[in-house]
N, C-alpha and C. Protein backbone atom coordinates (compact mmCIF):
# COMPACT_ATOMS: atom_id res chain seq x y z
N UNK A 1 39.74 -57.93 -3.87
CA UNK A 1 39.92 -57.48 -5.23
C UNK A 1 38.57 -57.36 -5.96
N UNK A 2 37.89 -58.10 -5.53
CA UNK A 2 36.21 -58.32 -6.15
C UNK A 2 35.94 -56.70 -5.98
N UNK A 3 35.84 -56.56 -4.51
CA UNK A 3 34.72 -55.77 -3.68
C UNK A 3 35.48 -54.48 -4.79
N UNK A 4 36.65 -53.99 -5.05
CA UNK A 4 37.49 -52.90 -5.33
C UNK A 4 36.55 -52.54 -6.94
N UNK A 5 36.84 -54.02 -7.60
CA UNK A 5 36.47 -54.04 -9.21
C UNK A 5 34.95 -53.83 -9.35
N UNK A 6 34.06 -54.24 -8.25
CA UNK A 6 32.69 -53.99 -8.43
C UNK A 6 32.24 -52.43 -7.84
N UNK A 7 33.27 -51.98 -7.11
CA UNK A 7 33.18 -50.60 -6.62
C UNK A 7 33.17 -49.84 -7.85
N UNK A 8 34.64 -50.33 -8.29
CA UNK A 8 35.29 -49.25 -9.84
C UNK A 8 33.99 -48.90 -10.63
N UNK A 9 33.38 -50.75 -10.98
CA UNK A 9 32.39 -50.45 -12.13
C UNK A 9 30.48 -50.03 -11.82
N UNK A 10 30.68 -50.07 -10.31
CA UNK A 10 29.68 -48.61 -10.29
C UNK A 10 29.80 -47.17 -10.10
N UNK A 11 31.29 -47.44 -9.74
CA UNK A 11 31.25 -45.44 -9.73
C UNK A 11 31.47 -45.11 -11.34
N UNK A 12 31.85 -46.08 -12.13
CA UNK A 12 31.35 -45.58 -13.64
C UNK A 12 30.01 -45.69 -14.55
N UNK A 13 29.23 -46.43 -13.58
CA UNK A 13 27.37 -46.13 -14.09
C UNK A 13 27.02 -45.43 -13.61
N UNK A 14 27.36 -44.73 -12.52
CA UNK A 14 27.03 -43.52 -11.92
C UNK A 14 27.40 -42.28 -12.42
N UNK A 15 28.75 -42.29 -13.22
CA UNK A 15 29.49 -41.07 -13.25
C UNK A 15 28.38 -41.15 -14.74
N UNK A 16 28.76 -42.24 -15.81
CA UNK A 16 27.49 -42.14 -17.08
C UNK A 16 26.09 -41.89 -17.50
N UNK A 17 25.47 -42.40 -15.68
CA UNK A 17 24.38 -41.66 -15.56
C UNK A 17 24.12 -40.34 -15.48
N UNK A 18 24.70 -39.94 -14.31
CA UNK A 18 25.02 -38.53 -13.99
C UNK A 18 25.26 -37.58 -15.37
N UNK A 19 26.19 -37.60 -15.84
CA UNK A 19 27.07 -36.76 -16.87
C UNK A 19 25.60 -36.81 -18.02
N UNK A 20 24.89 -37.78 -18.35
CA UNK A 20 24.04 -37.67 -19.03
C UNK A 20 24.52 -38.69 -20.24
N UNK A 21 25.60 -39.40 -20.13
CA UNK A 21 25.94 -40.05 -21.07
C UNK A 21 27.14 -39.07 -21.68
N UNK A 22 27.02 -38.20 -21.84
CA UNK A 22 28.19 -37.04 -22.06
C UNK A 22 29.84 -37.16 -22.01
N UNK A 23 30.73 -36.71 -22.85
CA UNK A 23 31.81 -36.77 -22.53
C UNK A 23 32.57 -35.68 -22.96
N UNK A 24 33.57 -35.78 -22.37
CA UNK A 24 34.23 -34.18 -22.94
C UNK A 24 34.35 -33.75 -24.73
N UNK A 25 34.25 -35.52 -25.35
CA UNK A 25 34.56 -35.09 -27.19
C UNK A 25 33.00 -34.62 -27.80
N UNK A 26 31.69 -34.90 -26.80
CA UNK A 26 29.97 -33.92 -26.97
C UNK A 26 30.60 -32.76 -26.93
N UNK A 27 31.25 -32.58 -25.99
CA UNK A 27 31.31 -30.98 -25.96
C UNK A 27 32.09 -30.27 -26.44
N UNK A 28 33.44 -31.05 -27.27
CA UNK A 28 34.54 -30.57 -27.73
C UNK A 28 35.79 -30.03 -26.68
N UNK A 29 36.48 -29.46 -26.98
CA UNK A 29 37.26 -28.89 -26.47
C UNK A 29 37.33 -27.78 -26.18
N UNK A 30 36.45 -27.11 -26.64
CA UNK A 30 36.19 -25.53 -26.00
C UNK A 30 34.61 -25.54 -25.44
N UNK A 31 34.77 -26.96 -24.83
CA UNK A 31 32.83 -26.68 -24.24
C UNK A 31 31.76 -26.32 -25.18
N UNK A 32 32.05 -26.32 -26.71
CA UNK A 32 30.99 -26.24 -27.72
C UNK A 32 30.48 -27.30 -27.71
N UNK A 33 28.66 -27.92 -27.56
CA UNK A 33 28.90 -29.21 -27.77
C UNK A 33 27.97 -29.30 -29.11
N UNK A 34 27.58 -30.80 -29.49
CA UNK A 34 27.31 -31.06 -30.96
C UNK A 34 25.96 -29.95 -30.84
N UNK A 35 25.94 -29.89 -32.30
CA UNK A 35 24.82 -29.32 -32.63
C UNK A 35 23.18 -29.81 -32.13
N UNK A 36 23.02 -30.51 -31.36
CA UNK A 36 22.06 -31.09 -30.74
C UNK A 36 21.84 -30.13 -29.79
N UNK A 37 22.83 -30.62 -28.75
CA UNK A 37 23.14 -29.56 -27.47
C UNK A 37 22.91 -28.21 -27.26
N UNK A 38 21.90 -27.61 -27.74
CA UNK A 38 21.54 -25.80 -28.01
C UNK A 38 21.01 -25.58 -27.11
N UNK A 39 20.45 -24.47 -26.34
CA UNK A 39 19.34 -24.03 -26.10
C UNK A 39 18.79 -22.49 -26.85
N UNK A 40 18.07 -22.28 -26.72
CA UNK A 40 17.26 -21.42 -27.50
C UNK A 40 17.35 -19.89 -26.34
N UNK A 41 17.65 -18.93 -26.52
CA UNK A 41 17.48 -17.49 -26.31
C UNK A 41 16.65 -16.53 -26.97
N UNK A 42 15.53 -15.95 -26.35
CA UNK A 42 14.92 -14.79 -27.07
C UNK A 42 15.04 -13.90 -26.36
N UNK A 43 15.27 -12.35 -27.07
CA UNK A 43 15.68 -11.25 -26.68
C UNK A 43 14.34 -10.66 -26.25
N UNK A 44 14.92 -9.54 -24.39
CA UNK A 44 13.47 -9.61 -24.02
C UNK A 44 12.26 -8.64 -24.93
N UNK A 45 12.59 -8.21 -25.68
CA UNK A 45 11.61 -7.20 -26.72
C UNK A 45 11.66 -7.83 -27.69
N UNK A 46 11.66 -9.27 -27.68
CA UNK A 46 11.12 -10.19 -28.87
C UNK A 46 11.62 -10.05 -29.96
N UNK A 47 12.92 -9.12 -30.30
CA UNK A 47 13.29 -8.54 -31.67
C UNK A 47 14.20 -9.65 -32.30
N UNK A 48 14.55 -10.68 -31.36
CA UNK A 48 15.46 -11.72 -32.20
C UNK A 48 15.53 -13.13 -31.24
N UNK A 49 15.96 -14.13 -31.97
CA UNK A 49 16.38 -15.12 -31.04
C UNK A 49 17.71 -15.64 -31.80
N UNK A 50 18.38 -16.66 -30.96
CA UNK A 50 19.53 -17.37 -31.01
C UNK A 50 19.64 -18.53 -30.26
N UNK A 51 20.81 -19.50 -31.08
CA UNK A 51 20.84 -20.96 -29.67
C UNK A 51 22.29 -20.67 -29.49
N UNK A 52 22.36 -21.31 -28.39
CA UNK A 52 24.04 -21.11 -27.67
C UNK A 52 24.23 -22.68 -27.18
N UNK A 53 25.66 -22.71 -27.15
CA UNK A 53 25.69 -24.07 -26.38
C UNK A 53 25.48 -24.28 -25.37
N UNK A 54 24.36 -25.20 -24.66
CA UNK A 54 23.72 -25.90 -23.46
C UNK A 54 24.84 -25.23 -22.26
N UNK A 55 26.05 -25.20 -22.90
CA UNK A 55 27.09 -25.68 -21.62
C UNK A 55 27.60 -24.23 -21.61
N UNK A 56 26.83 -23.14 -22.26
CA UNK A 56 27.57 -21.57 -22.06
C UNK A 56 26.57 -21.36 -21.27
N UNK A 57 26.67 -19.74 -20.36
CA UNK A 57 25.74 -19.24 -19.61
C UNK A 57 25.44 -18.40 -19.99
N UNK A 58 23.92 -17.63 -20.30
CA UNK A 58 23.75 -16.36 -20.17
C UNK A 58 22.97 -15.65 -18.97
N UNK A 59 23.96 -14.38 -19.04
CA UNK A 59 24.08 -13.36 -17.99
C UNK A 59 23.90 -11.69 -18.63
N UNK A 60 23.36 -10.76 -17.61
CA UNK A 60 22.79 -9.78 -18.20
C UNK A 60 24.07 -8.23 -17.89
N UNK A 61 24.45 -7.76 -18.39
CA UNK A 61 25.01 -6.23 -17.43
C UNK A 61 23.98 -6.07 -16.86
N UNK A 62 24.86 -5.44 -15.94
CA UNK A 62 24.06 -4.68 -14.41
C UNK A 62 23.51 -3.29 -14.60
N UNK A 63 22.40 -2.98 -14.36
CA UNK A 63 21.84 -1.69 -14.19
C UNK A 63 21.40 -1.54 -12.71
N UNK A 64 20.91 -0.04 -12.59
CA UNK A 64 20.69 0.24 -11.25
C UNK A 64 19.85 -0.73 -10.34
N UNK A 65 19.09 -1.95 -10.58
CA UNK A 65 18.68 -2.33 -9.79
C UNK A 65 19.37 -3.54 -9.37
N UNK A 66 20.59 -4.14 -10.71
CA UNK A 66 20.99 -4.69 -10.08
C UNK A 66 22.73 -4.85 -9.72
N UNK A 67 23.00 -2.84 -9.18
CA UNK A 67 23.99 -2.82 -8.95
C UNK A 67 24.58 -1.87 -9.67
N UNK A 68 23.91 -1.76 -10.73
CA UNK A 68 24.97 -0.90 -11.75
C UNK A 68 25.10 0.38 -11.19
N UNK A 69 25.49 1.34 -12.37
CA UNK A 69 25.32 2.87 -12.40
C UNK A 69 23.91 3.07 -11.72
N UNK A 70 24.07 3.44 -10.34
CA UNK A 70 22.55 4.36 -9.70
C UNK A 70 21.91 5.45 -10.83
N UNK A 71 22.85 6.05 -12.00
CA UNK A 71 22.18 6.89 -12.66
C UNK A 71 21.28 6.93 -14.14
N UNK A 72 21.66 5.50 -13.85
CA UNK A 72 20.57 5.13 -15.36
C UNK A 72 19.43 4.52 -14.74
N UNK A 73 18.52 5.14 -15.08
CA UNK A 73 16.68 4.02 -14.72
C UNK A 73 17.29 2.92 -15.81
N UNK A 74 16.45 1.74 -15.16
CA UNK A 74 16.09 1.03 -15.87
C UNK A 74 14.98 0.59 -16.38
N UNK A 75 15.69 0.15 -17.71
CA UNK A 75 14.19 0.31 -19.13
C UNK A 75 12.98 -0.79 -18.93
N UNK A 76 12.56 -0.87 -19.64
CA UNK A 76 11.24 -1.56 -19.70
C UNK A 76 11.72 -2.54 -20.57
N UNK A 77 12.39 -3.47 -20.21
CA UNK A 77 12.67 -4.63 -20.62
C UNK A 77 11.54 -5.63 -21.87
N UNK A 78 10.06 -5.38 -21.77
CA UNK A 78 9.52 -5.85 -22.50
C UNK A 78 9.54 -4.82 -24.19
N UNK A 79 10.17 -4.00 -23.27
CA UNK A 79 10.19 -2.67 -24.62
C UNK A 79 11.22 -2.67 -25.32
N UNK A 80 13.10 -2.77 -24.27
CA UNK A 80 13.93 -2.41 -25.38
C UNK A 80 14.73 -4.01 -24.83
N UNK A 81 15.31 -3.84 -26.21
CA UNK A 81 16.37 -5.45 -25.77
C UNK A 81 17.26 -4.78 -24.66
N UNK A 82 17.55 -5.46 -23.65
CA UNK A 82 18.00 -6.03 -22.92
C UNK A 82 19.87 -6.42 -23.43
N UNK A 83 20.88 -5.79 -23.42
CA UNK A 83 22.36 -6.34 -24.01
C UNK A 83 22.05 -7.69 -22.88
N UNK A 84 22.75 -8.65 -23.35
CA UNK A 84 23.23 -10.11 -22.75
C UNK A 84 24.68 -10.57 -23.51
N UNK A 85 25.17 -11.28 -22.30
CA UNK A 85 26.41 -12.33 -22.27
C UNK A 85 25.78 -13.54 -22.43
N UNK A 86 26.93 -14.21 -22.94
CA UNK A 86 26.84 -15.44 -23.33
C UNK A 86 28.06 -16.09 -22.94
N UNK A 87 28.44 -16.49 -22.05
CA UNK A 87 30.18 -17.15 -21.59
C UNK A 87 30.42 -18.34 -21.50
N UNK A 88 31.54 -19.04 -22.49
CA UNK A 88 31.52 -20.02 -23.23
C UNK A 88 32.08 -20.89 -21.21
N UNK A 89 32.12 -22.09 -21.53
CA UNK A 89 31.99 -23.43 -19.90
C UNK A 89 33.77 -23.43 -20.12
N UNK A 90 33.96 -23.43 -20.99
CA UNK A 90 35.70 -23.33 -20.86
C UNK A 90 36.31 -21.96 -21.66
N UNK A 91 37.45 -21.53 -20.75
CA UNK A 91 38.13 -20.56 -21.54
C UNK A 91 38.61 -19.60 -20.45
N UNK A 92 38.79 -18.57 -20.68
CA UNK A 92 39.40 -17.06 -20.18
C UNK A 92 38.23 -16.66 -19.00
N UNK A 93 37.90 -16.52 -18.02
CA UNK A 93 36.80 -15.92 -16.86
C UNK A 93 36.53 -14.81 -17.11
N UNK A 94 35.29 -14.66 -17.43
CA UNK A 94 34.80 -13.25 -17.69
C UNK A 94 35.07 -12.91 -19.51
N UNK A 95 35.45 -13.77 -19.90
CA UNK A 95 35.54 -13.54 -21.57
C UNK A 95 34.15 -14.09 -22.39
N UNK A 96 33.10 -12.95 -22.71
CA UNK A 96 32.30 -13.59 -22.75
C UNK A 96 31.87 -12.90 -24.47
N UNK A 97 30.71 -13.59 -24.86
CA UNK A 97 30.26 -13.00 -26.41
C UNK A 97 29.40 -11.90 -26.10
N UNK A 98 29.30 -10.41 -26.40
CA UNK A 98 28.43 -9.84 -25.56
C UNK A 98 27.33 -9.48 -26.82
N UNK A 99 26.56 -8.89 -26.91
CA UNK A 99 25.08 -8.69 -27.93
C UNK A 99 24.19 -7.89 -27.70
N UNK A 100 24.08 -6.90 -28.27
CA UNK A 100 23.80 -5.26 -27.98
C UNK A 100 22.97 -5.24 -29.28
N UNK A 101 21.79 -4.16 -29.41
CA UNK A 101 20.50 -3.88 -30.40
C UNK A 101 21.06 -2.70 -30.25
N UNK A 102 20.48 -2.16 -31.42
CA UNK A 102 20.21 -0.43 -31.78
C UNK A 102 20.85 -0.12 -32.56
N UNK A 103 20.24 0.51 -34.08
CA UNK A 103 21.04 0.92 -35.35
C UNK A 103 21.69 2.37 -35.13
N UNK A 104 21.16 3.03 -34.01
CA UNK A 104 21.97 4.33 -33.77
C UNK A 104 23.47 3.69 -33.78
N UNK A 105 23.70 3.47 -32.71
CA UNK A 105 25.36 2.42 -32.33
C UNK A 105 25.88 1.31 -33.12
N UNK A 106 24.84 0.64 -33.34
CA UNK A 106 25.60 -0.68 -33.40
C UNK A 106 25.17 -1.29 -35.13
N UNK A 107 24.73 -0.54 -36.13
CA UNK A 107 24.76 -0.62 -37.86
C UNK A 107 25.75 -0.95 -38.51
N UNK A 108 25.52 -1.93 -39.44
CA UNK A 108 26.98 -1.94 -40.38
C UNK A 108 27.45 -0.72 -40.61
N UNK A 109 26.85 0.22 -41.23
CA UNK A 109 27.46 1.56 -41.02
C UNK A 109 28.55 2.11 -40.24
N UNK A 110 27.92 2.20 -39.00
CA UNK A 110 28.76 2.57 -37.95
C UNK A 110 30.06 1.27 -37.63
N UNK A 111 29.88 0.42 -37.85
CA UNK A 111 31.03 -0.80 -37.67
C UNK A 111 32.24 -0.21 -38.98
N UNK A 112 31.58 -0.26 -39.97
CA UNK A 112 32.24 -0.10 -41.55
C UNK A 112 32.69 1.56 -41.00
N UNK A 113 32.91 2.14 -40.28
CA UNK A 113 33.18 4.02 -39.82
C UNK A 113 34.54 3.65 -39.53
N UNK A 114 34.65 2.44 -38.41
CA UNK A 114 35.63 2.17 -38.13
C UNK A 114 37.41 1.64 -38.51
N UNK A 115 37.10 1.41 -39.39
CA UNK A 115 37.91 0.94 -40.63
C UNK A 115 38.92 1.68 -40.49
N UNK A 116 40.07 0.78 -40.12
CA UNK A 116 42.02 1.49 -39.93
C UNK A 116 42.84 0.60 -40.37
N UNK A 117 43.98 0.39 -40.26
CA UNK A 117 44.73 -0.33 -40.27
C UNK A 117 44.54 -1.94 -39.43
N UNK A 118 44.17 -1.41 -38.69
CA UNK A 118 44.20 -3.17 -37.73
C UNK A 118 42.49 -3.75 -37.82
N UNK A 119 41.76 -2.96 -38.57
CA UNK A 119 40.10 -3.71 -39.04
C UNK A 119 40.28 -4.74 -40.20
N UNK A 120 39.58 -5.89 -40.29
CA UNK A 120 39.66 -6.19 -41.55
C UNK A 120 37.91 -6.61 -41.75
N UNK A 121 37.27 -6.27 -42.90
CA UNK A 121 36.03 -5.93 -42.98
C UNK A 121 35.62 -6.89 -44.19
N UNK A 122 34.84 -7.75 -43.62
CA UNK A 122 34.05 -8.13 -45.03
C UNK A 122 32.34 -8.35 -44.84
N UNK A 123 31.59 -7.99 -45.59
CA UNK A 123 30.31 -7.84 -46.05
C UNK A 123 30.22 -9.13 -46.61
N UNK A 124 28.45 -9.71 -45.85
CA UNK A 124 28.22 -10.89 -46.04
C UNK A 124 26.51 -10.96 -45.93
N UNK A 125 26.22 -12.02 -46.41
CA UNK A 125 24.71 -12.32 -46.12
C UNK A 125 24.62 -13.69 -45.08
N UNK A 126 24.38 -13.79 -43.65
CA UNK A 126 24.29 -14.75 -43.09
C UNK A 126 22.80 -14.59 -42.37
N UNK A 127 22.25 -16.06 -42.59
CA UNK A 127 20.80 -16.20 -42.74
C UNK A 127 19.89 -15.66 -43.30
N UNK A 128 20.16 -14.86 -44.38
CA UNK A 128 19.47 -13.68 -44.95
C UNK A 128 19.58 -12.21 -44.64
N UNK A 129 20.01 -12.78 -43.94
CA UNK A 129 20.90 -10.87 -43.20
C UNK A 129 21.73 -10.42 -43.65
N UNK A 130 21.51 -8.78 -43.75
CA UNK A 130 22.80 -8.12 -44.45
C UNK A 130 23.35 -8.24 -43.06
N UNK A 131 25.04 -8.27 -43.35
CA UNK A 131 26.06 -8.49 -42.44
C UNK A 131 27.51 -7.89 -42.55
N UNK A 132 27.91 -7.64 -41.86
CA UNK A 132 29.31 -7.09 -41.85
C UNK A 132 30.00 -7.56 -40.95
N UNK A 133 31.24 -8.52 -41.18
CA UNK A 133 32.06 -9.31 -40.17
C UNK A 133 33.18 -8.31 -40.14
N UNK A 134 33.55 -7.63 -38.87
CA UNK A 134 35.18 -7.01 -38.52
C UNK A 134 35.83 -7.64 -38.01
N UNK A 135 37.28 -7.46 -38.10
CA UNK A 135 38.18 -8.71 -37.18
C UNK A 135 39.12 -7.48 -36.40
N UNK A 136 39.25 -6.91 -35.32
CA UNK A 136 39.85 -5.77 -35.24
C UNK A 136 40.94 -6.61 -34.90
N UNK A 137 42.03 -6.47 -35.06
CA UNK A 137 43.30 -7.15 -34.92
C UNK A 137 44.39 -5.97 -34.61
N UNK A 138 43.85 -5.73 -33.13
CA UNK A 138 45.34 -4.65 -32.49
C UNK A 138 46.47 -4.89 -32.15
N UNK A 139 47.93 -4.26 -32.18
CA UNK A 139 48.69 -4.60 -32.45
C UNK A 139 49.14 -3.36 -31.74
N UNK A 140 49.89 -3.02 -30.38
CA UNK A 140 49.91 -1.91 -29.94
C UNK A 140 51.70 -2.25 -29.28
N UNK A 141 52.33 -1.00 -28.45
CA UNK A 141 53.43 -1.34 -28.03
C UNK A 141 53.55 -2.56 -26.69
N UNK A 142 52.64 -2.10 -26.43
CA UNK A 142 52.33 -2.53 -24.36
C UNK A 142 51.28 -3.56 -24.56
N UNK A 143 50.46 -3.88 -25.80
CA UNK A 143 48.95 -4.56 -25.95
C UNK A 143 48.93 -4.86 -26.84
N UNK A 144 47.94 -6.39 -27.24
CA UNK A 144 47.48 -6.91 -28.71
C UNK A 144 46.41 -7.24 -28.40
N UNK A 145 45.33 -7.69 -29.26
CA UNK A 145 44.02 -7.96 -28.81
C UNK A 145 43.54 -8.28 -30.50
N UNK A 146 42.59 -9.15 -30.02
CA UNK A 146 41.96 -9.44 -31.54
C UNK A 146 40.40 -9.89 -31.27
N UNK A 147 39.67 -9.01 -31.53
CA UNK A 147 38.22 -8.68 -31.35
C UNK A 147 37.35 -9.30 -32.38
N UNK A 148 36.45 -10.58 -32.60
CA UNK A 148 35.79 -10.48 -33.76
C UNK A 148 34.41 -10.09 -33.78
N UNK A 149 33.91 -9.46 -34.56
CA UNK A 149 32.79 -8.49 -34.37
C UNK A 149 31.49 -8.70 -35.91
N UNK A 150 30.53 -9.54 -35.23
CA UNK A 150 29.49 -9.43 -36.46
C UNK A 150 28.67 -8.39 -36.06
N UNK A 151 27.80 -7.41 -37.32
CA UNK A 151 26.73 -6.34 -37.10
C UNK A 151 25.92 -6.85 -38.40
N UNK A 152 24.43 -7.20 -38.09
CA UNK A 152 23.63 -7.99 -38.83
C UNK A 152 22.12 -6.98 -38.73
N UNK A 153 21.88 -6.53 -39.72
CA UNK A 153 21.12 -6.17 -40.16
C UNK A 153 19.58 -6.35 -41.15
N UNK A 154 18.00 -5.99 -40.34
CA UNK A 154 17.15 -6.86 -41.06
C UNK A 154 15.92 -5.68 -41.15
N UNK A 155 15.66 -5.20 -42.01
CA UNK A 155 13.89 -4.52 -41.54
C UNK A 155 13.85 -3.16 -40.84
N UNK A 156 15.50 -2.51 -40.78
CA UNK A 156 15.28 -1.46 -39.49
C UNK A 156 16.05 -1.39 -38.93
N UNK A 157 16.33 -2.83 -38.04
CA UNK A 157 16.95 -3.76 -36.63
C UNK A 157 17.86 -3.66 -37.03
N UNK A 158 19.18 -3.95 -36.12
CA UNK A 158 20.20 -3.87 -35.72
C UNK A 158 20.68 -5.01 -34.42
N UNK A 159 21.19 -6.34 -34.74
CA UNK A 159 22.16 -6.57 -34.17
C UNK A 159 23.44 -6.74 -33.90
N UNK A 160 24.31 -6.70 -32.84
CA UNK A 160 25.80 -6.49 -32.50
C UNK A 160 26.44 -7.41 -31.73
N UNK A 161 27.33 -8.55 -31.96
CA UNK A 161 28.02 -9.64 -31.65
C UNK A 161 29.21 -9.49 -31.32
N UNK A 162 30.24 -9.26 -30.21
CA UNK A 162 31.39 -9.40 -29.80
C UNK A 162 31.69 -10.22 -29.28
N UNK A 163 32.95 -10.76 -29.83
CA UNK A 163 33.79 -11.60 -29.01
C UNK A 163 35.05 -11.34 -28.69
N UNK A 164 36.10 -11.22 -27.86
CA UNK A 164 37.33 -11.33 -27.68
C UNK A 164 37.97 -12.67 -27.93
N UNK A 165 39.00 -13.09 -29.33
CA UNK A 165 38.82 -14.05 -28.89
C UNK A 165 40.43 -14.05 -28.11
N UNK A 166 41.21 -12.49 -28.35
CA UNK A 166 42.51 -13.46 -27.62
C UNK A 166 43.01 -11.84 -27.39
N UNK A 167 43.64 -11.98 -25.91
CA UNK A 167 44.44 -10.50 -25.52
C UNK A 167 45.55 -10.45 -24.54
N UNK A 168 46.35 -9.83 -25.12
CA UNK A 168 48.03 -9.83 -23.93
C UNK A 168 48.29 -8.34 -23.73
N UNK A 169 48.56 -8.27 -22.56
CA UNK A 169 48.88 -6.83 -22.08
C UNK A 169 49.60 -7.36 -21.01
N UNK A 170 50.60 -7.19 -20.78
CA UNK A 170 51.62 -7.49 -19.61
C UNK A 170 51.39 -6.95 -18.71
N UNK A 171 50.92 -5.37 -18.79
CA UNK A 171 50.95 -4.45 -17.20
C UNK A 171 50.12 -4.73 -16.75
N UNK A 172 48.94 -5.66 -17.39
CA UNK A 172 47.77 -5.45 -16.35
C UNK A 172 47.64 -7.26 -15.96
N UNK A 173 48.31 -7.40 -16.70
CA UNK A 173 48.28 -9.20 -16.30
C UNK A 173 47.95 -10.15 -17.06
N UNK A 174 47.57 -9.23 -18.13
CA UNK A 174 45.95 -9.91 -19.02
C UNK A 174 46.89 -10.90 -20.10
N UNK A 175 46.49 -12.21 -20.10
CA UNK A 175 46.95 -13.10 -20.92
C UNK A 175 46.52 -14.14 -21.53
N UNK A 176 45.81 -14.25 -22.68
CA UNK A 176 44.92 -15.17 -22.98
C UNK A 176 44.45 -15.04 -24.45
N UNK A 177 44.36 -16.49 -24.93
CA UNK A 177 44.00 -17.07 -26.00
C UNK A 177 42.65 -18.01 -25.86
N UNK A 178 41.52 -17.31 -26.13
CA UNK A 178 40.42 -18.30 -26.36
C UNK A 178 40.01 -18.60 -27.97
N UNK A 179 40.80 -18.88 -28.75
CA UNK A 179 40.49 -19.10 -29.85
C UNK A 179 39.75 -20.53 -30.04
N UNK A 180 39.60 -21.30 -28.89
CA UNK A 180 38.93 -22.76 -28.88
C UNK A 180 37.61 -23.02 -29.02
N UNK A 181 37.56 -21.14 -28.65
CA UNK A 181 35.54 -21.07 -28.22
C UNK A 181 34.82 -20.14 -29.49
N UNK A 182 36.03 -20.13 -30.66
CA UNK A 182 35.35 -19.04 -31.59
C UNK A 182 34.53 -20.14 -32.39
N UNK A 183 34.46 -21.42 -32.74
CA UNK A 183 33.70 -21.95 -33.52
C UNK A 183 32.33 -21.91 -32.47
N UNK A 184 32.10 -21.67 -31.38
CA UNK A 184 30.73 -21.50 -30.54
C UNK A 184 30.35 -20.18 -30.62
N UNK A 185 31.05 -19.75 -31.01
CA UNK A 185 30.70 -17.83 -31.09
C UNK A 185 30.24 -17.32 -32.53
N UNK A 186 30.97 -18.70 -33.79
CA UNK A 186 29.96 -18.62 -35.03
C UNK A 186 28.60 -18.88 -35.00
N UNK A 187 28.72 -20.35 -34.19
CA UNK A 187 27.58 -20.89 -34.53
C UNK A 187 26.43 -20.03 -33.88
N UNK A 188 26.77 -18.89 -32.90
CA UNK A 188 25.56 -18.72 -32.21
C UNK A 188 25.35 -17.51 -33.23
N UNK A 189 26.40 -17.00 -33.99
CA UNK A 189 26.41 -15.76 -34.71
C UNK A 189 25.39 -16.10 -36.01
N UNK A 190 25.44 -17.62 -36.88
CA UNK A 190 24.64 -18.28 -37.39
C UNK A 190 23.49 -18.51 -37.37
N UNK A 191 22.98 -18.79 -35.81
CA UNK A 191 21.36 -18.82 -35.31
C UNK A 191 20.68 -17.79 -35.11
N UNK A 192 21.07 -16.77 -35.10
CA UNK A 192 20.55 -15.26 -35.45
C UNK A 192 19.07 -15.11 -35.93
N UNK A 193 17.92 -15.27 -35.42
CA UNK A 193 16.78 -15.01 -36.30
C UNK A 193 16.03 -13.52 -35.90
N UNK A 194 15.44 -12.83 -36.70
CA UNK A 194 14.78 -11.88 -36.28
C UNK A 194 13.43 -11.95 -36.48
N UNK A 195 13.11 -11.92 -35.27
CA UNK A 195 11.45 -12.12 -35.11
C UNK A 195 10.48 -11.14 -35.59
């Protein structure tokens, strides 16, 4: 009984070492963890940075070299931003925050074009940025989906924030609610700086 109880209570200094001291309520329940827990992202043309939670990954779309469309060159990365994912450690696979530059596309303007029935639009200043939060909230026969969408504006620049946070479509399988991971999808929408 000894040998069992002294086993137990090192595979739990091990597991506390390991983990970092960490427990699932650091990280919350949607893998957001405290505001400590960040790491820092800069976009590769230096035009902005952001922190994400430690425990999300970022990942790039694929272009021709690595896989994509053979018919797009790819850019000069020190030149134009680079779109990146950000995919929260718990939730939906492949549901990720995605973040796209360029005021051609992606301007409050062009967000505010969009405006129907299932948009709901409000204009904001976050971090000093002009801003425009959409909530597209579709509502279809076969499909629903609810998209939240910041476009933040500074000097020129243009950034573009998507998230999915929740979508059902029966024919294709698709079923899912990540609404656990939208308070990690503010906060990174929050850390927004433009360099």
């Amino acid at each position: 009984m000894i040998v069992v109880l002294v086993a137990l209570l090192g595979f739990a200094a091990w597991y506390v070492i390991k983990a970092g001291g960490k427990t699932k309520d650091d990280y919350g329940a949607s893998g957001s963890p405290s505001s400590l827990a960040t790491q820092k992202y800069t976009d590769t043309a230096k035009l902005y940075s952001l922190s994400y939670p430690v425990v999300w990954k970022v990942s790039y779309p694929a272009y021709a070299k690595d896989g994509g469309d053979a018919d797009i060159a790819e850019p000069d990365w020190t030149k134009t931003s680079r779109p990146v994912t950000i995919t929260p450690a718990i939730g939906q696979k492949d549901n990720s925050v995605l973040i796209q530059t360029g005021c051609e596309a992606f301007s409050i303007a062009k967000v505010k074009a969009r405006a129907d029935k299932f948009h709901t639009q409000t204009e904001a200043t976050i971090s000093g940025y002009r801003t425009i939060h959409d909530e597209l909230n579709f509502k279809g026969d076969a499909e629903t989906y609810l998209d939240d969408t910041y476009a933040l504006e500074h000097d020129g620049h243009c950034i573009y924030l998507t998230y999915r946070v929740r979508h059902h479509h029966p024919m294709s399988g698709t079923d899912f609610d990540d609404s656990k991971n939208r308070p990690g999808f503010e906060a990174i929408v929050q850390s927004i700086r433009f360099l």
